[in-house]
N, C-alpha and C. Protein backbone atom coordinates (compact mmCIF):
# COMPACT_ATOMS: atom_id res chain seq x y z
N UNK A 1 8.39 5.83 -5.52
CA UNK A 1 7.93 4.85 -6.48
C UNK A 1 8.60 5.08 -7.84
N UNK A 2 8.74 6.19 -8.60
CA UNK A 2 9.27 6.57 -9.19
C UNK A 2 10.79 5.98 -9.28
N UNK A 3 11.61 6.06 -8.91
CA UNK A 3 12.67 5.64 -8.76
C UNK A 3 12.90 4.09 -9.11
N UNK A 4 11.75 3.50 -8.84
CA UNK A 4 12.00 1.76 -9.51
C UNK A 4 11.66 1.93 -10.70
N UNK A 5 10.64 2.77 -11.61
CA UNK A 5 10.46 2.90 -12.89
C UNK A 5 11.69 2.82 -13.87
N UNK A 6 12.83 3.32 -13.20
CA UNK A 6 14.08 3.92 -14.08
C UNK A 6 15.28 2.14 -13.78
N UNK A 7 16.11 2.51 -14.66
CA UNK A 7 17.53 1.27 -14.75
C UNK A 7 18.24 2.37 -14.37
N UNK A 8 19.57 1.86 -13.64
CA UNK A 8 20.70 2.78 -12.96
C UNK A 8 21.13 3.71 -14.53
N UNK A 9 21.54 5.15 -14.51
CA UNK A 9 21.84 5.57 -15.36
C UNK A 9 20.72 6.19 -16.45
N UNK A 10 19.49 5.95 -15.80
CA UNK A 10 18.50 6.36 -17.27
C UNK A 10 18.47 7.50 -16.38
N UNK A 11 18.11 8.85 -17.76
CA UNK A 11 17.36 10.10 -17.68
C UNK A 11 15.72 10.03 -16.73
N UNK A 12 15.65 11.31 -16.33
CA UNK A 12 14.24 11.51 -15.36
C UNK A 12 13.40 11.09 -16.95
N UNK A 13 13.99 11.23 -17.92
CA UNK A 13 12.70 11.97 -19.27
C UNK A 13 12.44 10.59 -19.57
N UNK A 14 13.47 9.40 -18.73
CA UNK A 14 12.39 8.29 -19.61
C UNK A 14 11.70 7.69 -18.33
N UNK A 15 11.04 8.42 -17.17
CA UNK A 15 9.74 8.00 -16.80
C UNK A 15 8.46 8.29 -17.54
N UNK A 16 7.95 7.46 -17.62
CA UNK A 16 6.53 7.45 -18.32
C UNK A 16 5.24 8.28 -17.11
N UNK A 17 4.16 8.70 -17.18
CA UNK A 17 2.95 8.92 -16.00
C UNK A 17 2.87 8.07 -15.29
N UNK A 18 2.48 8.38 -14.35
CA UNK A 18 2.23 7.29 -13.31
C UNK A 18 1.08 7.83 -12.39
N UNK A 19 0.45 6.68 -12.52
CA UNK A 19 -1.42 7.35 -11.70
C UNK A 19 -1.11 5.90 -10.91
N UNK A 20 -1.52 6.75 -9.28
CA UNK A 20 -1.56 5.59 -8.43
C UNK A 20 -3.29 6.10 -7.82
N UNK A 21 -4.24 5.18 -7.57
CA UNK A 21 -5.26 4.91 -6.87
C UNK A 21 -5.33 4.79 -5.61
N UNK A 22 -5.60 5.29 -5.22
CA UNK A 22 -6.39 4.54 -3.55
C UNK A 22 -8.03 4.92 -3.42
N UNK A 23 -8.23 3.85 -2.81
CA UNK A 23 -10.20 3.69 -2.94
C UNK A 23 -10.02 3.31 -0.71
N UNK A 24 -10.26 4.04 -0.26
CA UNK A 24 -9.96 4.66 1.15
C UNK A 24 -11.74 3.84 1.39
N UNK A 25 -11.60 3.33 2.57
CA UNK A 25 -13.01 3.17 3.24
C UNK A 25 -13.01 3.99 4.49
N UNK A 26 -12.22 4.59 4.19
CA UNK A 26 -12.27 6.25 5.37
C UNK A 26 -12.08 7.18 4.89
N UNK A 27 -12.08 8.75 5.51
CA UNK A 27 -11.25 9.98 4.74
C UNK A 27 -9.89 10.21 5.04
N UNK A 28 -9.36 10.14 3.78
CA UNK A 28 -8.10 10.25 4.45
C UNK A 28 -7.21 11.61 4.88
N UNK A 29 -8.26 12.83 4.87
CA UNK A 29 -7.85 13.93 4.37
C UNK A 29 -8.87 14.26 5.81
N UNK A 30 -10.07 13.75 6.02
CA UNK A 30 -11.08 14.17 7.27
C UNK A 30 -11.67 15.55 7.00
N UNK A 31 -11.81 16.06 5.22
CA UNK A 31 -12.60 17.05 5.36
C UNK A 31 -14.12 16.40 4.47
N UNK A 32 -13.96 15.51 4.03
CA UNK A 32 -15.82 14.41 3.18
C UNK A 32 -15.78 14.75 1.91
N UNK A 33 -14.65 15.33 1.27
CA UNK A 33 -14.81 15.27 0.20
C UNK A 33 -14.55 13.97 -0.90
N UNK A 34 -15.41 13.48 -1.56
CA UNK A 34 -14.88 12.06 -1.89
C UNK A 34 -14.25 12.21 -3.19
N UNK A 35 -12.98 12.92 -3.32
CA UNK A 35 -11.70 12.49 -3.72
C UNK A 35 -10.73 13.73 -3.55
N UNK A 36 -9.71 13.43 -3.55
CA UNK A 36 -8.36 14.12 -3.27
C UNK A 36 -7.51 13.65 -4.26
N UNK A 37 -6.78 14.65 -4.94
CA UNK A 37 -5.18 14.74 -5.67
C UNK A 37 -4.38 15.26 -4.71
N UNK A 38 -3.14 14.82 -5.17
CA UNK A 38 -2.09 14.94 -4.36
C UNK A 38 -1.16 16.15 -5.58
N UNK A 39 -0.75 16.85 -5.01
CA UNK A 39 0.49 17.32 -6.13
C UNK A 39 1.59 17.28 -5.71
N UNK A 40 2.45 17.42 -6.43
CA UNK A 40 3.95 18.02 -6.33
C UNK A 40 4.40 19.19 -6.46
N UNK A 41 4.92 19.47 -4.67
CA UNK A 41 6.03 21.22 -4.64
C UNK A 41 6.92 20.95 -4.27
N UNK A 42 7.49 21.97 -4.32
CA UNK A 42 8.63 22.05 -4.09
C UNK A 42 8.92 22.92 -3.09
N UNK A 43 9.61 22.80 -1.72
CA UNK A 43 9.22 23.83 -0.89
C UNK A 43 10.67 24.30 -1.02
N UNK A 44 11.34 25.63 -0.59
CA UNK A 44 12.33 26.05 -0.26
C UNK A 44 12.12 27.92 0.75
N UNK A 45 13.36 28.12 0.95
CA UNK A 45 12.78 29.84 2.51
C UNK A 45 12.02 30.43 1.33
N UNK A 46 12.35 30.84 -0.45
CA UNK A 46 11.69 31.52 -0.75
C UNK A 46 10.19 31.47 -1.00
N UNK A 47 9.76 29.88 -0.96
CA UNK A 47 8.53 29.85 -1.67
C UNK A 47 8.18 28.36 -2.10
N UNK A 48 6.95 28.00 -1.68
CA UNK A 48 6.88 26.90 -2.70
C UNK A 48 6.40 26.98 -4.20
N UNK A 49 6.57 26.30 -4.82
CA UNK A 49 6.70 25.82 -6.47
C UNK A 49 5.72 24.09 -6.85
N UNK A 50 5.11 24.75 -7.24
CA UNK A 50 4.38 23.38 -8.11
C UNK A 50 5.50 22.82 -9.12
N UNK A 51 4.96 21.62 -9.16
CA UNK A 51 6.06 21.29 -10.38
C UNK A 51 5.28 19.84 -10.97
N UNK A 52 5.13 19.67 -12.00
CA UNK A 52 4.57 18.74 -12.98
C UNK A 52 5.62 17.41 -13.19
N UNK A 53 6.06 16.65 -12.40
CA UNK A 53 6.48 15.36 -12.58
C UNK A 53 5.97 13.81 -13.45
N UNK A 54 4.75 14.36 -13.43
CA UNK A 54 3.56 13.91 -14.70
C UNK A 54 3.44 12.18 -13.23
N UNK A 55 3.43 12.20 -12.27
CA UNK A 55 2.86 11.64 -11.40
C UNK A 55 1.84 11.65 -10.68
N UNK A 56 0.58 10.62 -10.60
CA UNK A 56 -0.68 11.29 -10.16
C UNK A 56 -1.41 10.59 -8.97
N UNK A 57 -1.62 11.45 -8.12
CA UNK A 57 -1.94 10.34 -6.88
C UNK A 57 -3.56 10.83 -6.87
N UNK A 58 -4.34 9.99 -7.15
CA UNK A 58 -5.44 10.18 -6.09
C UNK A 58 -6.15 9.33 -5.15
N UNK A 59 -7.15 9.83 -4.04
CA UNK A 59 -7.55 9.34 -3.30
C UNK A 59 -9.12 9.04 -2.77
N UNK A 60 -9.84 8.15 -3.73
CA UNK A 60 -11.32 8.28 -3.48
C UNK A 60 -12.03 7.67 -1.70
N UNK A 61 -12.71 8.55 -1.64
CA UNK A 61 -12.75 8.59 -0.18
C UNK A 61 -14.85 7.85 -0.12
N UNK A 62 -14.69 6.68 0.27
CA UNK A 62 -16.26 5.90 0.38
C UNK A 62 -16.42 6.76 1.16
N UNK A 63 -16.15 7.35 2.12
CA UNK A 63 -16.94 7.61 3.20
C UNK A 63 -17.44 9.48 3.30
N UNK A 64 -17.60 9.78 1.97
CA UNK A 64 -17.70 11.29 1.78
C UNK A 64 -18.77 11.79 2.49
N UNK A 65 -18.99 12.72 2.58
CA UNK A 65 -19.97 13.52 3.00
C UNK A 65 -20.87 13.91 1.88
N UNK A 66 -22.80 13.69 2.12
CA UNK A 66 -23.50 13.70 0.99
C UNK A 66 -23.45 15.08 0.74
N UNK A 67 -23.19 15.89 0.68
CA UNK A 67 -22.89 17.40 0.85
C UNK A 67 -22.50 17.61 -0.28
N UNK A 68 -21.31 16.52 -0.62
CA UNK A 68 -20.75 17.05 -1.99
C UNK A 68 -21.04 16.01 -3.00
N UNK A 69 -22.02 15.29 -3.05
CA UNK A 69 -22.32 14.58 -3.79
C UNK A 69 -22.24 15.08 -5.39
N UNK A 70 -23.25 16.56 -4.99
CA UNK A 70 -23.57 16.55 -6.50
C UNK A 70 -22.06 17.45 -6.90
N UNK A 71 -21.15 17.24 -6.73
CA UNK A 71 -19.93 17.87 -7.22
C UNK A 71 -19.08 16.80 -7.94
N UNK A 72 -19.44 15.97 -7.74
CA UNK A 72 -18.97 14.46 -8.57
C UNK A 72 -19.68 13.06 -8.57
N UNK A 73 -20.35 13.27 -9.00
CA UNK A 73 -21.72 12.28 -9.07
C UNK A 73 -21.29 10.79 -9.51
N UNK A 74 -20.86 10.95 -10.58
CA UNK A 74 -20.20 9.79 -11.30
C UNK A 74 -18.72 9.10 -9.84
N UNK A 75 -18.18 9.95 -9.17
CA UNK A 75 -17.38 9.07 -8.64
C UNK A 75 -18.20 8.68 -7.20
N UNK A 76 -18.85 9.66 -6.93
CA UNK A 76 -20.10 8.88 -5.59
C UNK A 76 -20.94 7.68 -5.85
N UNK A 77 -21.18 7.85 -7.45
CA UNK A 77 -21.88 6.33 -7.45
C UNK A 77 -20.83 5.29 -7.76
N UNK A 78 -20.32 5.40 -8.24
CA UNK A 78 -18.80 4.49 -7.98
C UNK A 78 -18.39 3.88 -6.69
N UNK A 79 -18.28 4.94 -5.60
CA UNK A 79 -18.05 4.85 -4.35
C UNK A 79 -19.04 4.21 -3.56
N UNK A 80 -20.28 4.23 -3.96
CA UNK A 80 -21.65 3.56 -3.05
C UNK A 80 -21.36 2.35 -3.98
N UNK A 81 -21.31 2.18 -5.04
CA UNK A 81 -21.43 0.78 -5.56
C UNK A 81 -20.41 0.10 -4.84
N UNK A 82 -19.30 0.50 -5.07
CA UNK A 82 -18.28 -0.60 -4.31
C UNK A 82 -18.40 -1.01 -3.31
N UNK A 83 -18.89 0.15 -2.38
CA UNK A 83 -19.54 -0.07 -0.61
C UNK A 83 -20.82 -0.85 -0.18
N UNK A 84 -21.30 -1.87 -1.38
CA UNK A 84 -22.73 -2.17 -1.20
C UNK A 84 -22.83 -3.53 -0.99
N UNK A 85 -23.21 -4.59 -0.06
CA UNK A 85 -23.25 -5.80 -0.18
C UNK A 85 -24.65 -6.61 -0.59
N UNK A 86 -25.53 -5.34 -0.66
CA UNK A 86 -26.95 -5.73 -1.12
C UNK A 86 -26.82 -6.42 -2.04
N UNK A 87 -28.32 -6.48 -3.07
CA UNK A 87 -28.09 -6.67 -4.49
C UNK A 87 -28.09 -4.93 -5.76
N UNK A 88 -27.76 -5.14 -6.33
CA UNK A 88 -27.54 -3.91 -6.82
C UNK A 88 -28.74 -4.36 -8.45
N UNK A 89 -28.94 -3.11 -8.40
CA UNK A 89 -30.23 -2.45 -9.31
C UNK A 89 -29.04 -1.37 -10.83
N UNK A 90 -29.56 -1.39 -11.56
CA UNK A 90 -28.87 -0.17 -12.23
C UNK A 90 -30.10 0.45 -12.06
N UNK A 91 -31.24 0.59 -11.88
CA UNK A 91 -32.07 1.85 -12.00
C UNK A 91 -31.92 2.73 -10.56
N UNK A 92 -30.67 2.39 -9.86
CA UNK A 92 -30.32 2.66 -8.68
C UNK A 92 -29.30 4.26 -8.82
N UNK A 93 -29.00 4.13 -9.82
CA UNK A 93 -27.63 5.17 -10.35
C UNK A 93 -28.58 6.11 -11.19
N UNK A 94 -27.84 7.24 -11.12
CA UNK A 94 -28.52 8.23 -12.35
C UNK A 94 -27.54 8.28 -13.46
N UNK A 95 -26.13 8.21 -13.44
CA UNK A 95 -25.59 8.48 -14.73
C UNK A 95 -24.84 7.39 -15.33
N UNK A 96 -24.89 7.44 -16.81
CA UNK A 96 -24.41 6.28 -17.05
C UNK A 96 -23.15 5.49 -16.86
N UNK A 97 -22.11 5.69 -16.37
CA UNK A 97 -20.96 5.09 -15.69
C UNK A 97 -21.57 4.07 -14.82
N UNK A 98 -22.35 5.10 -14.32
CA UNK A 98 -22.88 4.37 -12.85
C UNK A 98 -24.11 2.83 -13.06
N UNK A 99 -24.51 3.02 -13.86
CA UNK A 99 -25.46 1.88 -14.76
C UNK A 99 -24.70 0.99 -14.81
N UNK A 100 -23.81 1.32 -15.96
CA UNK A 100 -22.53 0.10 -16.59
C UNK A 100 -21.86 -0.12 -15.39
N UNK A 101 -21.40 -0.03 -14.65
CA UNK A 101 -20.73 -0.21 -13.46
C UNK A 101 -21.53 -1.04 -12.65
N UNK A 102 -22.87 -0.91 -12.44
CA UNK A 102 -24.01 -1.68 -11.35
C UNK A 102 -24.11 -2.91 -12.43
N UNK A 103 -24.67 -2.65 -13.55
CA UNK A 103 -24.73 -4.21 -14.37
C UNK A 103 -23.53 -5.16 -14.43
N UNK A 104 -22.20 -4.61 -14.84
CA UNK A 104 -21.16 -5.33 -14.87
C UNK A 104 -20.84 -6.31 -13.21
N UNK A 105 -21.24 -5.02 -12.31
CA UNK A 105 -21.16 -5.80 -11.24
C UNK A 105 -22.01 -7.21 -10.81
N UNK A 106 -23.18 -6.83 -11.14
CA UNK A 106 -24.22 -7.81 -10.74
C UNK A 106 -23.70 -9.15 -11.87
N UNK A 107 -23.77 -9.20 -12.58
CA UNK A 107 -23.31 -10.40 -13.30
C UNK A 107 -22.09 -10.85 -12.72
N UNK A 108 -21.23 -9.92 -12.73
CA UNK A 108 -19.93 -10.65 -12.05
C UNK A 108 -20.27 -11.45 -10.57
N UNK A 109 -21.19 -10.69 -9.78
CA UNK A 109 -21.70 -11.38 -8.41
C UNK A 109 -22.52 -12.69 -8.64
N UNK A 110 -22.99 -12.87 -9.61
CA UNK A 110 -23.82 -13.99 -9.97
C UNK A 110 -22.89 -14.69 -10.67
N UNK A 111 -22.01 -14.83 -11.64
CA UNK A 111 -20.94 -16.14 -12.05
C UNK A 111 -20.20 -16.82 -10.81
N UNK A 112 -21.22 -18.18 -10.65
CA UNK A 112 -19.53 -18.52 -9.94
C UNK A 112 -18.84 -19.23 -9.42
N UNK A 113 -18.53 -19.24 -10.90
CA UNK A 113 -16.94 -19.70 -11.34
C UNK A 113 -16.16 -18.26 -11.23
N UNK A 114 -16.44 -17.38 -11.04
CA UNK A 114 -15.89 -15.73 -11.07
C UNK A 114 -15.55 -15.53 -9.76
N UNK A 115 -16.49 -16.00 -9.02
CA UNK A 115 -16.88 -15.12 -7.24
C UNK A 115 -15.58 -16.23 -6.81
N UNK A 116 -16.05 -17.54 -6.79
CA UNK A 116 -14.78 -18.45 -6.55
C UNK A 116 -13.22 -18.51 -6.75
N UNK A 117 -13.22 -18.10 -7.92
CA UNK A 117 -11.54 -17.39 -8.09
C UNK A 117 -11.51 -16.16 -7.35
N UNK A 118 -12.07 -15.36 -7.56
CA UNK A 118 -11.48 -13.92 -6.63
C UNK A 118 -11.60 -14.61 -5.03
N UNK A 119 -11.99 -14.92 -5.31
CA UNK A 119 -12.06 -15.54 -3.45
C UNK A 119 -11.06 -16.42 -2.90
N UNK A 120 -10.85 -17.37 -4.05
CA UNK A 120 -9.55 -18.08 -4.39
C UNK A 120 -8.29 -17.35 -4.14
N UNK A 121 -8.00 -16.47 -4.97
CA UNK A 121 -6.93 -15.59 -5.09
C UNK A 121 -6.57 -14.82 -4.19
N UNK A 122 -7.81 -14.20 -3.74
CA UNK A 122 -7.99 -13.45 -2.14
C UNK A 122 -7.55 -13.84 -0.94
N UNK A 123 -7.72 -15.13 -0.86
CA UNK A 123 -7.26 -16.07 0.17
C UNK A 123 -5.54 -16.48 -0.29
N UNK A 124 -5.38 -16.62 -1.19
CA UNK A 124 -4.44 -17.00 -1.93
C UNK A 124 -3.23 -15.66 -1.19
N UNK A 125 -3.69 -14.37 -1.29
CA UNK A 125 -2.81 -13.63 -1.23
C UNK A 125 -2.53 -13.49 0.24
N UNK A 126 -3.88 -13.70 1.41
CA UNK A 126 -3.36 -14.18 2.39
C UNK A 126 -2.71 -14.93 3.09
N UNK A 127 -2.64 -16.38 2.25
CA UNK A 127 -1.77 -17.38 3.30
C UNK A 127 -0.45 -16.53 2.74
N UNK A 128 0.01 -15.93 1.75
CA UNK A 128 1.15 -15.92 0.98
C UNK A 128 1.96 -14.74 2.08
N UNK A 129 0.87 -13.83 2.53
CA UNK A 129 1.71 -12.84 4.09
C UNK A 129 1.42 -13.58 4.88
N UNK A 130 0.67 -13.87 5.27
CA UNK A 130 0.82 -15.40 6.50
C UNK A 130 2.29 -15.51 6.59
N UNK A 131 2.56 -16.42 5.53
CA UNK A 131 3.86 -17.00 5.58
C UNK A 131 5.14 -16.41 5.67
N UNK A 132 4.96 -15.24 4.88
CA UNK A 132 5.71 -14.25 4.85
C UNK A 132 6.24 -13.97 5.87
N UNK A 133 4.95 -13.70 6.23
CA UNK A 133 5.21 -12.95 8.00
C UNK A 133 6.10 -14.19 8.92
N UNK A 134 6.07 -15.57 9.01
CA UNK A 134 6.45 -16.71 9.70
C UNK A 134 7.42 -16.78 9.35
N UNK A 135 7.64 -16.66 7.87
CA UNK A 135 9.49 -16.78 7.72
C UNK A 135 10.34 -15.77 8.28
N UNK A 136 9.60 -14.32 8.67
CA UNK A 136 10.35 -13.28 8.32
C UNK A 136 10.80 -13.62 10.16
N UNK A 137 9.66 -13.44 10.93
CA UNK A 137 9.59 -13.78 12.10
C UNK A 137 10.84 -15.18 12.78
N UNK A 138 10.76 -16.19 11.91
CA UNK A 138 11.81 -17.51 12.28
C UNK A 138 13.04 -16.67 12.22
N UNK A 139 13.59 -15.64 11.06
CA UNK A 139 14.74 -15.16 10.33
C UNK A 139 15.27 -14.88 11.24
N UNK A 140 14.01 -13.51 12.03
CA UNK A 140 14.55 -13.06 13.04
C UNK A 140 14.79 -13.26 14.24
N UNK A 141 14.61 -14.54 14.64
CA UNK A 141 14.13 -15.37 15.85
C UNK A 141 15.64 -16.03 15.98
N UNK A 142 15.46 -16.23 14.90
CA UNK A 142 17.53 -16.90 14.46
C UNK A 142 18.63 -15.89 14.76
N UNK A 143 18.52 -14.94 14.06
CA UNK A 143 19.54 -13.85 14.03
C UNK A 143 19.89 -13.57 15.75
N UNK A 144 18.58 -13.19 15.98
CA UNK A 144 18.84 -12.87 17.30
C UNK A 144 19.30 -13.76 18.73
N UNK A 145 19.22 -15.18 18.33
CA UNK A 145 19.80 -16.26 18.89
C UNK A 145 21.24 -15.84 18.63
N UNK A 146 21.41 -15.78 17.11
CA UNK A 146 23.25 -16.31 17.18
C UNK A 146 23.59 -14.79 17.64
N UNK A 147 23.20 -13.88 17.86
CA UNK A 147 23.90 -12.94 18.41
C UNK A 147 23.85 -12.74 19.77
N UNK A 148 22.81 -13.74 20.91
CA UNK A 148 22.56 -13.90 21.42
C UNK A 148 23.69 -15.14 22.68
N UNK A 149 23.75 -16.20 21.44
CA UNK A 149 24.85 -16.98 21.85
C UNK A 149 26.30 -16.36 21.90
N UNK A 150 26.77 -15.17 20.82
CA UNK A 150 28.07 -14.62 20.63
C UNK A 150 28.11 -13.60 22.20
N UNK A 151 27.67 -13.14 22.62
CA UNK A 151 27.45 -12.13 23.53
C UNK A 151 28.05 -12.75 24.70
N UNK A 152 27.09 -14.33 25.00
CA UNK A 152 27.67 -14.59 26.23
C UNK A 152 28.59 -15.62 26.40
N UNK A 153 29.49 -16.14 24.82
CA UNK A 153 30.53 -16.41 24.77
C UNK A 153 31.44 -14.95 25.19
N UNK A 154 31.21 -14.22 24.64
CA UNK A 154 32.25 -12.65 24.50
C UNK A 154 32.25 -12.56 26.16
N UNK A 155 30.76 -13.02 26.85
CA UNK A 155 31.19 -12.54 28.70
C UNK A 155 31.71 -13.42 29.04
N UNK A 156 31.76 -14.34 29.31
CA UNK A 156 32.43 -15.28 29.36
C UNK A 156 33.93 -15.08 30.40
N UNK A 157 34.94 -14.93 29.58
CA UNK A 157 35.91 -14.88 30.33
C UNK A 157 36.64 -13.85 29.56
N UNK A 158 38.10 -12.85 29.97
CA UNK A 158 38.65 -12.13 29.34
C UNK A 158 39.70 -12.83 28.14
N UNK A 159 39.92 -14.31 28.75
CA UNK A 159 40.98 -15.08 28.17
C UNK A 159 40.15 -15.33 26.85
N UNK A 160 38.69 -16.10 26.51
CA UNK A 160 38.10 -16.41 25.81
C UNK A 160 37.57 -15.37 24.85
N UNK A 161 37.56 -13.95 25.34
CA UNK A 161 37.33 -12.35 24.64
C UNK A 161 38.51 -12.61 23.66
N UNK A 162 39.21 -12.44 24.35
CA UNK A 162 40.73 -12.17 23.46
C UNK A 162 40.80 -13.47 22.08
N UNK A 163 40.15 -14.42 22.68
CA UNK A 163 40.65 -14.90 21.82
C UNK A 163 39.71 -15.36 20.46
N UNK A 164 38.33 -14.67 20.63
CA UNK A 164 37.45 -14.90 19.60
C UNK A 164 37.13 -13.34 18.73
N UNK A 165 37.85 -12.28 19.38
CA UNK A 165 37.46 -10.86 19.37
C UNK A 165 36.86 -10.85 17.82
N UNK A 166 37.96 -11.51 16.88
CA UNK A 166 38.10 -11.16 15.95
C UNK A 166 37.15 -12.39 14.69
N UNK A 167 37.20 -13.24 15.81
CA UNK A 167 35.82 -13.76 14.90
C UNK A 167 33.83 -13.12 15.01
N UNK A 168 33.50 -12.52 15.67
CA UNK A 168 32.32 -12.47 15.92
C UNK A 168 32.29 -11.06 14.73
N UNK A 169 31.91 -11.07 14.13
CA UNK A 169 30.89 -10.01 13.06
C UNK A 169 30.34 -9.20 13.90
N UNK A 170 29.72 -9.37 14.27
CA UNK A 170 28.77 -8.21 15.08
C UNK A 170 29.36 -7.30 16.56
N UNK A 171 30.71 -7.78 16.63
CA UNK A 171 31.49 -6.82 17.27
C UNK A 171 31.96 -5.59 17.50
N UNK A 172 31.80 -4.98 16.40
CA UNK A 172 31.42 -3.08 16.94
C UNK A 172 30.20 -3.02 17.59
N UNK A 173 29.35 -3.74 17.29
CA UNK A 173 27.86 -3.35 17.88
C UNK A 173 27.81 -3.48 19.40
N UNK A 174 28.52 -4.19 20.15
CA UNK A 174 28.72 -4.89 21.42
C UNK A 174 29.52 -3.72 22.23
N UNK A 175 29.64 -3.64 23.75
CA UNK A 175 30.29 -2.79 24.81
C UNK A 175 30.40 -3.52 25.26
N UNK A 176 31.17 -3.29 26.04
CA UNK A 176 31.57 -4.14 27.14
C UNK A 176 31.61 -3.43 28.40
């Protein structure tokens, strides 16, 4: 990811931080702890090496184990709020993140003109791979025709080999 941050020729020193999210409705790690950092080493025969790239991955995991609840409270109620299709209460949360987070939500669930656009947009982003996917699929549906048609011109005859050898593109790829 890193690497698109930069223009051909810039220094590592002009990447800026970079915090990437993931909100997992599984564990992605399979030990319940609900969240994971990722770091950066460096491995080599002598040893690995941490190293500070100022890149930050983490990974909040809904599906933690209540075990470790009280080890991060504020991101478990985070994690149950997002996971909830009920109606949500703030006297439901104990700390305040978790309040502001349940109220903001509930209003947002009740506008809507709000619920309708995200739903809008949501859908929106589906037909958009839908299609994606249909063009990408025709592209290749094509490609593989005309290489399809070149092949059994090329079997064809030895007289007709010889004499297209040098038009078909995709002719190293082919045996005969």
């Amino acid at each position: 990811m890193d690497r698109r941050l930069l223009e051909k020729g810039d220094g590592y020193r002009g990447l800026r931080k970079t915090y990437i999210i993931f909100v997992c409705g599984y564990d992605a790690a399979g030990f319940g702890y609900p969240l994971y950092r990722r770091e950066s080493i460096l491995t080599s025969p002598a040893g690995d090496t941490k190293y500070d790239d100022e890149s930050y991955c983490i990974f909040l995991n809904a599906k933690y184990r209540e075990e470790y609840r009280s080890a991060m409270p504020e991101v478990c109620e985070f994690l149950d709020l997002i996971g909830q299709d009920r109606e949500i209460d703030e006297a439901d949360y104990e700390t305040r993140p978790g309040q502001k987070a349940a109220a903001g939500l509930r209003l947002l669930r009740k506008d809507e003109q709000r619920r309708i656009a995200y739903m809008t947009f949501e859908q929106k982003l589906k037909d958009e791979a839908y299609y994606a996917r249909e063009e990408g699929l025709e592209k290749g549906r094509a490609h593989q025709g005309m290489r399809l048609g070149r092949w059994r011109i090329f079997q064809k005859s030895p007289e007709k080999r010889r004499g297209i050898c040098h038009r078909i593109p995709f002719f190293a790829s082919y045996t005969v």
